[in-house]
N, C-alpha and C. Protein backbone atom coordinates (compact mmCIF):
# COMPACT_ATOMS: atom_id res chain seq x y z
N UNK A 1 112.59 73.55 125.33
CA UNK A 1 112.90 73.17 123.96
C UNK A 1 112.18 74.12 123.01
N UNK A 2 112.95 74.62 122.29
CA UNK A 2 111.98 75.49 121.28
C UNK A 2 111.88 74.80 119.84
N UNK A 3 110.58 75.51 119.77
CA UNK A 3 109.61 74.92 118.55
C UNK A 3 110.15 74.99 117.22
N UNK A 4 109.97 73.96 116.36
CA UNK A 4 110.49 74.68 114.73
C UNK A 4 109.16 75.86 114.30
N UNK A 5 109.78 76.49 114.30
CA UNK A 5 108.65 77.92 113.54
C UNK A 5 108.32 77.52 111.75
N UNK A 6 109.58 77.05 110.89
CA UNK A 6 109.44 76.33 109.61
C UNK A 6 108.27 75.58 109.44
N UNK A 7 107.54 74.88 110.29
CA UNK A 7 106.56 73.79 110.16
C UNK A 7 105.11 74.66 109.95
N UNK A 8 104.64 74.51 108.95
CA UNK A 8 103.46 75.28 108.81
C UNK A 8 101.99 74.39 108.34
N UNK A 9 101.06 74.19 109.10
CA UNK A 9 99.79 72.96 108.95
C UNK A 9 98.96 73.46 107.51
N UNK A 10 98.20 72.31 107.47
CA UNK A 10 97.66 72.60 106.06
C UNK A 10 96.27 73.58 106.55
N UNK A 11 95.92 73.91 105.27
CA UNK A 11 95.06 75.60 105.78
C UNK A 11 93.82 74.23 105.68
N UNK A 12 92.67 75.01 106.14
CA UNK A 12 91.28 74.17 106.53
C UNK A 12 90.43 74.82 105.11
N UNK A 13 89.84 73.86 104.32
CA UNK A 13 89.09 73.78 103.22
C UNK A 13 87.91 74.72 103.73
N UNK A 14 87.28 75.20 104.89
CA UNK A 14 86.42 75.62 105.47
C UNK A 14 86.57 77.19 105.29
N UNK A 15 88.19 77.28 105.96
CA UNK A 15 88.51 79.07 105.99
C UNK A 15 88.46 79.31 104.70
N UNK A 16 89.38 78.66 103.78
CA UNK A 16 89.97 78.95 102.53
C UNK A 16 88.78 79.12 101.39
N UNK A 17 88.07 77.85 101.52
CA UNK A 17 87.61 78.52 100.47
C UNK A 17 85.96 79.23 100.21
N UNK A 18 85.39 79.42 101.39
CA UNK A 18 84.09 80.57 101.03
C UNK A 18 84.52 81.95 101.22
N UNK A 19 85.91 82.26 102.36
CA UNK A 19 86.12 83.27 102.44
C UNK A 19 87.21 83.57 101.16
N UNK A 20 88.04 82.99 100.65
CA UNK A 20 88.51 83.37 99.59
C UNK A 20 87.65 83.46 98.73
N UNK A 21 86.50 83.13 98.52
CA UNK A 21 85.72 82.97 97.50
C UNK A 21 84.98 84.35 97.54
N UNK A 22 84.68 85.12 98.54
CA UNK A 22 84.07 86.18 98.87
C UNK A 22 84.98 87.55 98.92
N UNK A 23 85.76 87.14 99.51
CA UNK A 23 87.40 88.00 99.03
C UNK A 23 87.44 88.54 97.93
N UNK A 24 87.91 87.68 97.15
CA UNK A 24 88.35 87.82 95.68
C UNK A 24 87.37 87.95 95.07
N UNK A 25 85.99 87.52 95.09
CA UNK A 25 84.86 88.01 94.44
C UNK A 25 84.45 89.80 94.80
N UNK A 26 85.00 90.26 96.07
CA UNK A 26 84.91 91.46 96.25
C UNK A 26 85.98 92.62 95.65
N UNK A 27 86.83 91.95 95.80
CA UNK A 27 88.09 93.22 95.33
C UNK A 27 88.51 93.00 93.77
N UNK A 28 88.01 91.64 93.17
CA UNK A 28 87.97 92.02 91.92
C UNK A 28 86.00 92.88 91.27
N UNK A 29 85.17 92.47 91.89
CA UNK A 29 83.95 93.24 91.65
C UNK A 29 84.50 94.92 91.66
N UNK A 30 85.16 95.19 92.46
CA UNK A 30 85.75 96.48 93.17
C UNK A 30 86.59 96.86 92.08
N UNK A 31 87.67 95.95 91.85
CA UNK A 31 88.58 96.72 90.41
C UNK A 31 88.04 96.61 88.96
N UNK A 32 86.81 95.43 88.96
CA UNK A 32 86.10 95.86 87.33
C UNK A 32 85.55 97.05 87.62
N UNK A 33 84.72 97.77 88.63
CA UNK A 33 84.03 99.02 88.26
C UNK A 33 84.88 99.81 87.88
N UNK A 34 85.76 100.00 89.07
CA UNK A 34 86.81 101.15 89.06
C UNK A 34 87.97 101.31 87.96
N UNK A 35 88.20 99.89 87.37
CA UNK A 35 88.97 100.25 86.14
C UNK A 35 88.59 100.06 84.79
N UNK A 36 87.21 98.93 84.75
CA UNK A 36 86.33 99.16 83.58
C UNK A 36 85.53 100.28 83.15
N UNK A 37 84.93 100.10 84.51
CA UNK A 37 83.94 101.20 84.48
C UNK A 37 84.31 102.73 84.59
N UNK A 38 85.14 103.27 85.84
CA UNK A 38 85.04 104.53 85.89
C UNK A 38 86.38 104.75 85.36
N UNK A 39 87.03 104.04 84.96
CA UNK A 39 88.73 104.78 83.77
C UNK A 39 88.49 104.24 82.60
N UNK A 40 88.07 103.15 81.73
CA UNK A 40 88.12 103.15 80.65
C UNK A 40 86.53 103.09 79.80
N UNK A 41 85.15 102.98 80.85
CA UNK A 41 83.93 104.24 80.52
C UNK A 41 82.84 102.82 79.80
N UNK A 42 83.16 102.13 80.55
CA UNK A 42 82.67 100.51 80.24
C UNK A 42 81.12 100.45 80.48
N UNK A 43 80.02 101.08 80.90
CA UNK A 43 78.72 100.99 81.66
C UNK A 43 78.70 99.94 82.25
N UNK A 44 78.32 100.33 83.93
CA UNK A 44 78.45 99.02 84.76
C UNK A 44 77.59 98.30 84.89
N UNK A 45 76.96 98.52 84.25
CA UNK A 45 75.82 96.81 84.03
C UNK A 45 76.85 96.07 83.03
N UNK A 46 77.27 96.56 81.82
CA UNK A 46 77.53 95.85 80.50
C UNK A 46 78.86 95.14 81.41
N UNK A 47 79.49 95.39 82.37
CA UNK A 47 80.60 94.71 82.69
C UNK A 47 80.07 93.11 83.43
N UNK A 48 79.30 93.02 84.02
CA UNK A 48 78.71 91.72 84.94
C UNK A 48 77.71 91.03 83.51
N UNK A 49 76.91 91.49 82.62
CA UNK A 49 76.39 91.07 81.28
C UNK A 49 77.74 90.15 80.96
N UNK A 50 78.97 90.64 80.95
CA UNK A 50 79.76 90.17 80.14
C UNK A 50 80.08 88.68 80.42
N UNK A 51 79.96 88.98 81.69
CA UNK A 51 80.65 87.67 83.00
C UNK A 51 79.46 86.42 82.36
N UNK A 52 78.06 87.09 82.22
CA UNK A 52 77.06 86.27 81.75
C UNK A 52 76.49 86.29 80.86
N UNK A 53 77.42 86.53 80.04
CA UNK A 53 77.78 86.10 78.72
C UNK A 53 78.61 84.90 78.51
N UNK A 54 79.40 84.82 79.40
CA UNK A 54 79.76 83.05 79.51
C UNK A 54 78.61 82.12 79.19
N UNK A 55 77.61 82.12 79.80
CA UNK A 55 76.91 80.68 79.71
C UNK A 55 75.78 81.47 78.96
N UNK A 56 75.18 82.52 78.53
CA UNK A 56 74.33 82.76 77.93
C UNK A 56 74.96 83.49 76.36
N UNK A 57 75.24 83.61 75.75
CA UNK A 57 76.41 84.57 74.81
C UNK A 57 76.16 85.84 74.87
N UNK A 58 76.91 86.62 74.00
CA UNK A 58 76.48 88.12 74.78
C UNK A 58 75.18 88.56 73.93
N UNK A 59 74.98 88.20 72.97
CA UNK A 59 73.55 88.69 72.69
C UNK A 59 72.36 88.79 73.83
N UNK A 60 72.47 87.16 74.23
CA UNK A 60 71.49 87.27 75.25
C UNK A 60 71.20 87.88 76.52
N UNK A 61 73.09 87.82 76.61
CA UNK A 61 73.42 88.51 78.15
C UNK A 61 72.95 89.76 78.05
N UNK A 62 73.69 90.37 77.03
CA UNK A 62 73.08 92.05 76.61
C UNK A 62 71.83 92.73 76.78
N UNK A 63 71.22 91.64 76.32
CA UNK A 63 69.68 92.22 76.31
C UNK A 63 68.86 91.88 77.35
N UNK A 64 69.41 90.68 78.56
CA UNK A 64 68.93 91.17 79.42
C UNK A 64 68.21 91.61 80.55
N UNK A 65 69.43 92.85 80.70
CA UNK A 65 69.13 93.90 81.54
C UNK A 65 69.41 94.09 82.40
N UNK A 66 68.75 94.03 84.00
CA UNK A 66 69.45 93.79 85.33
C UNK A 66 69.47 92.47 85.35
N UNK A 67 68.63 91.23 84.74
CA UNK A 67 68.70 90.12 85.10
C UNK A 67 69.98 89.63 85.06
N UNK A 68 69.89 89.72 83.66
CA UNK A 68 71.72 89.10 83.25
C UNK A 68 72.75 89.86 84.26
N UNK A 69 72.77 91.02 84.75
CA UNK A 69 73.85 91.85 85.21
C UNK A 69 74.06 91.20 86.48
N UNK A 70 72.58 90.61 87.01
CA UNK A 70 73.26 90.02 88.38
C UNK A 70 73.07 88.36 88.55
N UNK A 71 72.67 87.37 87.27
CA UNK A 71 73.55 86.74 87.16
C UNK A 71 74.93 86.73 86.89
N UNK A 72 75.59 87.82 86.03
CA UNK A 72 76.94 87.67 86.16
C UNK A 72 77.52 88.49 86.71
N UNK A 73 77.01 88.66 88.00
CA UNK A 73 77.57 89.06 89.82
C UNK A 73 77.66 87.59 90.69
N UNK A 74 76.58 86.96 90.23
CA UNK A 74 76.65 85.70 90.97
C UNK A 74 77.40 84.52 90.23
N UNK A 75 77.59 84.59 88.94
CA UNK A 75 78.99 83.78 88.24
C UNK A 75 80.00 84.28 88.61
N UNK A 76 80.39 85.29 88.60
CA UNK A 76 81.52 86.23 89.41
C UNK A 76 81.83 85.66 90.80
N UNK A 77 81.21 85.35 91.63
CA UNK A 77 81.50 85.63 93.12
C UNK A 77 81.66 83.45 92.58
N UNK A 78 80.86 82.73 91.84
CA UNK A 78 81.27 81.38 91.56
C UNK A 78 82.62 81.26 91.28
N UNK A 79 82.64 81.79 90.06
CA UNK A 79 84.54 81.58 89.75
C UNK A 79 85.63 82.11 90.53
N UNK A 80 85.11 83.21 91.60
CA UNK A 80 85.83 83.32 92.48
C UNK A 80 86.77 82.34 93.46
N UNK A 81 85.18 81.45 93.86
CA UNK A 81 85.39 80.64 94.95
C UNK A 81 86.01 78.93 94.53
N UNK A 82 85.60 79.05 92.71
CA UNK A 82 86.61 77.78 91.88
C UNK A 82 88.12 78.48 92.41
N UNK A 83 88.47 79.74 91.54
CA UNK A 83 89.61 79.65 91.86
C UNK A 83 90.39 80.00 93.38
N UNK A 84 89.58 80.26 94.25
CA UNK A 84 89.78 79.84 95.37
C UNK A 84 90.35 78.36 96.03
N UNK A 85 88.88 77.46 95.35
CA UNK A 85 89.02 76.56 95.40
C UNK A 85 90.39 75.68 95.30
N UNK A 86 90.60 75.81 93.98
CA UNK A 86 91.93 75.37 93.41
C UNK A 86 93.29 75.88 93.73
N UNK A 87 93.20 77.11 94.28
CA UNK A 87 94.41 77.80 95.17
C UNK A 87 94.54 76.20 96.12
N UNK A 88 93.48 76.11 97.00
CA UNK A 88 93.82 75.34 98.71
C UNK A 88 94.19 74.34 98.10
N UNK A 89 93.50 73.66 96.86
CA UNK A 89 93.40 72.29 96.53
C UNK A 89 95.15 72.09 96.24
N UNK A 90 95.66 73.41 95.34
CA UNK A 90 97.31 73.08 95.21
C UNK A 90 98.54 73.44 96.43
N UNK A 91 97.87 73.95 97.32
CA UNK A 91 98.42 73.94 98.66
C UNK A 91 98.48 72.68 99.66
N UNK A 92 97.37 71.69 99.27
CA UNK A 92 97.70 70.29 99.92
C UNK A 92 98.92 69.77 99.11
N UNK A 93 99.37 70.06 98.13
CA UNK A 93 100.28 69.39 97.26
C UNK A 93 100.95 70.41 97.29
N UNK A 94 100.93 70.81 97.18
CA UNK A 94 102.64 72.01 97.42
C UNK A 94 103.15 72.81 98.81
N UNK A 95 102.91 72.42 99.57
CA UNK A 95 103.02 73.25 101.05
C UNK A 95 104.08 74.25 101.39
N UNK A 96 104.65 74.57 99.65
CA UNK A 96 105.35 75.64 99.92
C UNK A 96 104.39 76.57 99.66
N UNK A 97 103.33 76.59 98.66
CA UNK A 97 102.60 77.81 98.63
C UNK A 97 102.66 78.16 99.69
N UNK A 98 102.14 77.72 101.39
CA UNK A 98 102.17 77.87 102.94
C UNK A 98 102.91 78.61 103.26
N UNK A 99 104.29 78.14 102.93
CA UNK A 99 105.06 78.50 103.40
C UNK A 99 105.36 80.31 102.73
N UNK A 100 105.25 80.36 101.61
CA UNK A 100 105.75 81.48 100.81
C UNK A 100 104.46 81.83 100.41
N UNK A 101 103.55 82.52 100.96
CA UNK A 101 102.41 83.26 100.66
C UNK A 101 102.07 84.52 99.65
N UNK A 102 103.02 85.41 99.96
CA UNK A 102 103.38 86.64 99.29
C UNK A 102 103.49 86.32 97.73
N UNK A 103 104.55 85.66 97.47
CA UNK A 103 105.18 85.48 96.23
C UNK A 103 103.77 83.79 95.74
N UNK A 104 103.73 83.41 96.40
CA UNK A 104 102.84 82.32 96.03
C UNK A 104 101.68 82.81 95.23
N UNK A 105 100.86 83.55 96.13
CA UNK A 105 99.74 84.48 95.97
C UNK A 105 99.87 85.61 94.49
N UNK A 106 101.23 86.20 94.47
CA UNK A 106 101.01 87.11 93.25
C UNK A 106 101.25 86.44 92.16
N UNK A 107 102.04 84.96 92.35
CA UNK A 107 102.13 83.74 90.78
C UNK A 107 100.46 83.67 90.24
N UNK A 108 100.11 83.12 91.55
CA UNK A 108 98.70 82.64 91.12
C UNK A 108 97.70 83.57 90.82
N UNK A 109 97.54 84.81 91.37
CA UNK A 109 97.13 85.38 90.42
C UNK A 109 97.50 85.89 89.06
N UNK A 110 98.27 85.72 88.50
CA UNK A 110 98.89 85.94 87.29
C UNK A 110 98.38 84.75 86.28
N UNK A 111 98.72 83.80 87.05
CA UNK A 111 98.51 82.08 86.53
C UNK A 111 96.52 82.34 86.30
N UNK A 112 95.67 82.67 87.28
CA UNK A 112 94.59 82.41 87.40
C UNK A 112 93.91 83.57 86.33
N UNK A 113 94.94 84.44 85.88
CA UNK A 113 94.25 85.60 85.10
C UNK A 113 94.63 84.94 83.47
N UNK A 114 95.29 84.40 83.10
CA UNK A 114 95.68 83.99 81.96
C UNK A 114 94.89 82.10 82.43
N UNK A 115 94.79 81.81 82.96
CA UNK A 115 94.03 80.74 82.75
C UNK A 115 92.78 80.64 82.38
N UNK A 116 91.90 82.16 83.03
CA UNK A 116 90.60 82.35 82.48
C UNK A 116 90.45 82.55 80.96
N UNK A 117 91.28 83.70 80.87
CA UNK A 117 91.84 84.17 79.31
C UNK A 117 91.69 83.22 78.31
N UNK A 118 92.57 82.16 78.36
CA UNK A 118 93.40 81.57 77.70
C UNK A 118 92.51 80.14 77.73
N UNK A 119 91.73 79.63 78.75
CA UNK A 119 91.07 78.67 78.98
C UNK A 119 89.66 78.17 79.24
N UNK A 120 89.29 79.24 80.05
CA UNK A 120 88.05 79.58 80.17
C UNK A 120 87.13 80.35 79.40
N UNK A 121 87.43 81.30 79.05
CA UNK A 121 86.83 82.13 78.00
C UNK A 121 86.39 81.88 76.87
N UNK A 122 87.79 80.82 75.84
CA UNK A 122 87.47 80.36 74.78
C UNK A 122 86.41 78.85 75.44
N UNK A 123 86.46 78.42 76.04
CA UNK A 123 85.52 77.17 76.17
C UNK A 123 84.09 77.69 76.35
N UNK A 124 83.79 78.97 77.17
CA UNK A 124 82.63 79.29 77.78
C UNK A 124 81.77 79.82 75.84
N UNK A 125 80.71 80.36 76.51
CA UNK A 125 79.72 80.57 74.89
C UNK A 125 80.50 82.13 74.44
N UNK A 126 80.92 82.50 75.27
CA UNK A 126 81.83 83.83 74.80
C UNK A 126 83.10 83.70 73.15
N UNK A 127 83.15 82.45 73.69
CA UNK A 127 85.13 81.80 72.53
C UNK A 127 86.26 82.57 72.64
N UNK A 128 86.38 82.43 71.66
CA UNK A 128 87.73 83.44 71.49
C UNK A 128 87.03 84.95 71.41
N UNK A 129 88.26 85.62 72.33
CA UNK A 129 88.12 86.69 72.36
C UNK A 129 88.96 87.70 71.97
N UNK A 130 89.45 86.91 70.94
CA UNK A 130 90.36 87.93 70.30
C UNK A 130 91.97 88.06 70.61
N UNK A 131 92.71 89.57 70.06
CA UNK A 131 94.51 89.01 70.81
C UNK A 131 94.33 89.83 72.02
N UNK A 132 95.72 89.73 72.84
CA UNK A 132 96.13 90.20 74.24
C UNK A 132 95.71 91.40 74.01
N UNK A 133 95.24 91.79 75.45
CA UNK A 133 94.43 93.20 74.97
C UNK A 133 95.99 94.33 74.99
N UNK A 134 95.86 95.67 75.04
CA UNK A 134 96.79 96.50 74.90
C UNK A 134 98.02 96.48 76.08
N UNK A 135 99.10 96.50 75.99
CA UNK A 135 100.17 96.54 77.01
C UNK A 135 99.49 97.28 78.21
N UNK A 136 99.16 98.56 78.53
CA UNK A 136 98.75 99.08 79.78
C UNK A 136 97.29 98.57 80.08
N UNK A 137 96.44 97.83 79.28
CA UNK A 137 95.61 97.25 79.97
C UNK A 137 95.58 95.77 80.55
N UNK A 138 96.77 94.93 79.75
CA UNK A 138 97.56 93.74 80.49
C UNK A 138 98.13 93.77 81.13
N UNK A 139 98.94 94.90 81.61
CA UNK A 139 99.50 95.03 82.66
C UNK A 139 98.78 95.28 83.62
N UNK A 140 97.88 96.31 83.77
CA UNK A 140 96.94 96.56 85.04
C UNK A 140 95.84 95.17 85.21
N UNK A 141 95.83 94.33 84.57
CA UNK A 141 94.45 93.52 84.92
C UNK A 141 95.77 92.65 85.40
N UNK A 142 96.95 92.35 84.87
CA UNK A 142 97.81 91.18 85.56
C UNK A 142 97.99 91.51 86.99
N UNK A 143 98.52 93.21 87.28
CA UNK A 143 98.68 93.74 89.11
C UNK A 143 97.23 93.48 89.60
N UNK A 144 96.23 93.61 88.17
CA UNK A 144 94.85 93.67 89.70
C UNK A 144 94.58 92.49 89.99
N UNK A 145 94.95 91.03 89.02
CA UNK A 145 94.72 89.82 89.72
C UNK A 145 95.54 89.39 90.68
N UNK A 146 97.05 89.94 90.51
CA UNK A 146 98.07 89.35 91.36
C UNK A 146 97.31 89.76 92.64
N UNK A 147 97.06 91.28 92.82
CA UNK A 147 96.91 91.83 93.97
C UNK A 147 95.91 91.27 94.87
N UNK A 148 95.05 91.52 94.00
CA UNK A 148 93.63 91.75 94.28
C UNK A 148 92.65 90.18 94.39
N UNK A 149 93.66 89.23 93.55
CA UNK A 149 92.77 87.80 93.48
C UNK A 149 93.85 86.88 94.02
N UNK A 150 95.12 86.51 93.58
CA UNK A 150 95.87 85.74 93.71
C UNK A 150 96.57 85.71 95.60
N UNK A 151 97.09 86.84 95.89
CA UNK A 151 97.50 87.37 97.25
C UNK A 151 95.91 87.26 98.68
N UNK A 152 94.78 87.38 98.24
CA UNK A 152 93.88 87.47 99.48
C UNK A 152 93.89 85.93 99.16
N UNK A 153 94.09 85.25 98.62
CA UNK A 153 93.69 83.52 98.93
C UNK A 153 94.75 83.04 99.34
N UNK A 154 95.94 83.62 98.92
CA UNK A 154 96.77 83.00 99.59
C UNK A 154 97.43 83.60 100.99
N UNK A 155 97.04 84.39 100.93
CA UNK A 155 97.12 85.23 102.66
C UNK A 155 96.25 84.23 103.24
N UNK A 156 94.95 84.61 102.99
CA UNK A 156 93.83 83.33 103.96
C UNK A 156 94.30 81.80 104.18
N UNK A 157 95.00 81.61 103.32
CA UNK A 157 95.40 79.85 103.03
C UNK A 157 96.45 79.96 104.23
N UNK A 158 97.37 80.38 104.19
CA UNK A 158 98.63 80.88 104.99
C UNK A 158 97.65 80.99 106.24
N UNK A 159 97.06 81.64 106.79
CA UNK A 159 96.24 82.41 108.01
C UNK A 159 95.97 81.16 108.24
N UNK A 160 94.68 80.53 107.51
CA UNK A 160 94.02 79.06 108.23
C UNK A 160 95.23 78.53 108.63
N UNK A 161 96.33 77.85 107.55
CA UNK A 161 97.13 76.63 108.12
C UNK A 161 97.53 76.69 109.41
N UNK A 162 98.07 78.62 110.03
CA UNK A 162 98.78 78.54 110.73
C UNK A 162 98.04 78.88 112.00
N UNK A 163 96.74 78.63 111.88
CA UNK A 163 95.63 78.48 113.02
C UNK A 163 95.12 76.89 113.34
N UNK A 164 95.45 76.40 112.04
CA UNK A 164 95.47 74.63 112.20
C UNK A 164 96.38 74.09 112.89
N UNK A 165 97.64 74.94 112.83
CA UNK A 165 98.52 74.29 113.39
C UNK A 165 98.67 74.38 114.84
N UNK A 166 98.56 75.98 114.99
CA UNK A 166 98.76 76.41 116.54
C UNK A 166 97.58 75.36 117.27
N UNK A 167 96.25 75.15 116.86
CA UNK A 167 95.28 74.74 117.47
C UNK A 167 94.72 72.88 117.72
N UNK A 168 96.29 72.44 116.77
CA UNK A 168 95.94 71.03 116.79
C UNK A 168 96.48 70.64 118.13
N UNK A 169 95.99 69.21 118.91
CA UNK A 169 96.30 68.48 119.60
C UNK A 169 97.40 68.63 120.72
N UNK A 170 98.44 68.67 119.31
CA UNK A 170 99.87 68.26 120.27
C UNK A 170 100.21 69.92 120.22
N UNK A 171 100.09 70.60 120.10
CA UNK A 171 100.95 72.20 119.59
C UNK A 171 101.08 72.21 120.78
N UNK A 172 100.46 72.43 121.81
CA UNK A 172 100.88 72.88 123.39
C UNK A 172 99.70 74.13 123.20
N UNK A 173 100.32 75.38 124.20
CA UNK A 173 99.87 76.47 124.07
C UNK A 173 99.91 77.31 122.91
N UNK A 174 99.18 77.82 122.61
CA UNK A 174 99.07 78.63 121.02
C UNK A 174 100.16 79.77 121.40
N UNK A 175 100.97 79.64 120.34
CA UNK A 175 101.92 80.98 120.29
C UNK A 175 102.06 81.38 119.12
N UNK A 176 102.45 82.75 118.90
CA UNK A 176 103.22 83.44 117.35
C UNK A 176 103.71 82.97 116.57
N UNK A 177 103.82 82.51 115.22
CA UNK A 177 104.71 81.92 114.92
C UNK A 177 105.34 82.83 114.03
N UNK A 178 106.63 82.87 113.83
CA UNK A 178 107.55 83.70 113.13
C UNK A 178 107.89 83.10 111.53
N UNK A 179 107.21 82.97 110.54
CA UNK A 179 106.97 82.05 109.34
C UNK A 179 107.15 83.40 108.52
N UNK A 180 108.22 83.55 107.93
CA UNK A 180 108.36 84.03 106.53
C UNK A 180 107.07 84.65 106.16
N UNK A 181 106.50 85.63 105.74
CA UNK A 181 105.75 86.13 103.95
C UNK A 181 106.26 85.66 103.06
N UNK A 182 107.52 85.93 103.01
CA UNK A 182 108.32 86.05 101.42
C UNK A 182 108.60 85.20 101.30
């Protein structure tokens, strides 16, 4: 009798979210230098200051120094692992994210980059920060969240479920499963 391959288990709160949290805290750490810092000439301390400038404002963050810079490395790698968090948390309730990883993954990062924006930012001691920044720099921070934040959590989410599944109880012998990306 062959197996439905369609059936995909829920990802484990365990995989999903310290390693998404470490993920996405890495490859976006990775695209603020490289596109704050070394293309548009940002000094890479003042970029992680900024992050902690959330809970401290930027006066304080500014001044300082390395302290502030690597508290907001370690708020960084936090909001990572929230929106990590909240990726798995809408994958128990939507199990198509599971199913459709690819396209799941580049919504939510899109969704998770305008939610900070738009939600987080103005609440944190930072506020408003003003209008949408310039077309080619909204566009590149929207590909670097899709890519870079939204897609590794939901790859991992996808990965756990379908190691939950092969490995529960009744599965039989662990085999391949042939489950869509797209």
């Amino acid at each position: 009798m062959a197996k439905d391959n369609s059936f995909v288990g829920r990802p484990r709160a365990i995989d999903t979210i310290p390693l998404g949290g470490v993920f996405i805290g890495l490859f976006d750490l990775i695209f603020a230098f490289t596109f704050y810092g070394f293309i548009l000439g940002v000094p890479l301390q003042r970029i992680f200051q900024s992050v902690a400038a959330g809970v401290l404002g930027r006066p304080r963050a500014y001044a300082g120094g390395l302290r502030t810079f690597f508290l907001g490395i370690i708020l960084h790698f936090v909001v990572a692992t929230c929106i990590a968090t909240v990726y798995y948390l809408a994958t128990l309730a939507l199990p198509i994210l599971i199913r459709h990883p690819v396209v799941s993954g580049l919504v939510y990062g899109m969704v998770a980059y305008f939610g900070m924006k738009f939600i987080v930012l103005p609440l944190s001691a930072i506020g408003q920060r003003g209008p949408i920044p310039r077309l080619p720099i909204l566009i590149t921070e929207l590909i670097g969240h899709a890519v870079l934040v939204g897609l590794p959590v939901a790859l991992l989410a996808r990965r756990s479920a379908g190691s939950t599944n092969r490995n529960s109880p009744n599965s039989g012998p662990a085999e391949p499963q042939a489950v869509p990306l797209v």
